[in-house]
Protein backbone atom coordinates (compact mmCIF):
# COMPACT_ATOMS: atom_id res chain seq x y z
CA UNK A 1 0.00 0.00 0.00
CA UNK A 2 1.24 3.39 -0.14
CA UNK A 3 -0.22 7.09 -0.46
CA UNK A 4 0.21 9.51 -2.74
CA UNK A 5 -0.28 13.01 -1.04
CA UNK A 6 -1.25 15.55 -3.78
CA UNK A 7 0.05 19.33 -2.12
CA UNK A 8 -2.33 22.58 -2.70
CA UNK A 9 -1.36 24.30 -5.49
CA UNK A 10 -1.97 27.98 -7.02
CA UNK A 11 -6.01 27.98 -7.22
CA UNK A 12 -6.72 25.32 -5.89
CA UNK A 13 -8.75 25.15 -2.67
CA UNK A 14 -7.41 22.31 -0.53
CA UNK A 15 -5.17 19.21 -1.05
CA UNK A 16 -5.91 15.41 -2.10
CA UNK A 17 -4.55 12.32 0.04
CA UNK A 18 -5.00 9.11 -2.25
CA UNK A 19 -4.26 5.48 -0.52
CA UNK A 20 -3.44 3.13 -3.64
CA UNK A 21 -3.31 -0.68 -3.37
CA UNK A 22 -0.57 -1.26 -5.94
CA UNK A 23 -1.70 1.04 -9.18
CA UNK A 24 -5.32 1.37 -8.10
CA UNK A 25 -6.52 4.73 -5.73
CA UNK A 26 -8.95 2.96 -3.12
CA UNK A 27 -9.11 5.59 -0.48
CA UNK A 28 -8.26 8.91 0.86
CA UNK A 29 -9.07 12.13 2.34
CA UNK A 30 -10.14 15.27 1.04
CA UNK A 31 -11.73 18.95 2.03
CA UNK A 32 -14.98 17.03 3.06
CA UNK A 33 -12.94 14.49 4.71
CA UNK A 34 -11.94 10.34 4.53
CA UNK A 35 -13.48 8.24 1.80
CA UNK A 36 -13.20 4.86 0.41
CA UNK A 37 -14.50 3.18 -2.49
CA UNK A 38 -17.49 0.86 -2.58
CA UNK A 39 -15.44 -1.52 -4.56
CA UNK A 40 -14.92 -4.82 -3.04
CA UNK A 41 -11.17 -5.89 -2.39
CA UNK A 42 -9.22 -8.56 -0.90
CA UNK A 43 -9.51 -9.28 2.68
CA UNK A 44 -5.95 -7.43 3.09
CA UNK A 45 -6.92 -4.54 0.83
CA UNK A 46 -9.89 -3.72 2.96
CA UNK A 47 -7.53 -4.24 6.34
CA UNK A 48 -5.60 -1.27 4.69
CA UNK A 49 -8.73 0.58 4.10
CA UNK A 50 -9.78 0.14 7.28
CA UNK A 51 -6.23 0.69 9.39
CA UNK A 52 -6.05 4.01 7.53
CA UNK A 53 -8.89 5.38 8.28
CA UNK A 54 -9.16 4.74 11.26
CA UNK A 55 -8.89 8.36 12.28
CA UNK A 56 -11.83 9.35 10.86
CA UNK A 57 -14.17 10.80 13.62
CA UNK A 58 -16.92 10.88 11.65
CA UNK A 59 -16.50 7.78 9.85
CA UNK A 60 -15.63 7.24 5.87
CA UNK A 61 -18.10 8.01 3.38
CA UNK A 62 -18.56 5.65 0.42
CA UNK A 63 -17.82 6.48 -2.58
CA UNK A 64 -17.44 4.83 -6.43
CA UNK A 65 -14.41 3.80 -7.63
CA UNK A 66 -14.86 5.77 -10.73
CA UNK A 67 -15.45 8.98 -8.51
CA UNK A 68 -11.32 8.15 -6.63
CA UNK A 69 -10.09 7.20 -10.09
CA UNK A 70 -11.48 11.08 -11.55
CA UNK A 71 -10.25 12.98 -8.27
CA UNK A 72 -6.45 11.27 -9.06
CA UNK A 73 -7.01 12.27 -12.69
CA UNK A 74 -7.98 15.92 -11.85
CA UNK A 75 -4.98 16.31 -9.40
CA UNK A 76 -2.67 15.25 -11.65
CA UNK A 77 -3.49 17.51 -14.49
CA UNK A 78 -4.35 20.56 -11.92
């Protein structure tokens, strides 16, 4: 697993975290806070999931992989 941590830049109004299992984004935080995808995993990929976010108070909303997959797109090309 590792985490690709996408910085503010000019005009842009907050930052992207992105947790990847190998080349695919499956969770992260942004300005409305933790998210993971609804798409199902192996039982370690999930244990990620889960260890990472552990911090969130308020939980981790769910969200399509598509939707993760656009968000890495957009940063990229931002």
């Amino acid at each position: 697993m590792q985490e690709l941590l996408v910085e503010p830049t000019e005009g842009s109004i907050h930052g992207l975290c992105i947790l990847f299992s190998y080349e695919t984004p499956v969770a992260g935080w942004d300005k409305h806070g933790a998210f993971k995808t609804e798409k199902k995993f192996s039982a370690t990929t999930t244990r990620h999931i889960n260890k990472y976010l552990e911090l969130a108070a308020d939980g981790a909303r769910t969200v399509t992989q598509e939707w993760i997959t656009e968000q890495v797109a957009k940063a990229k090309f931002s």
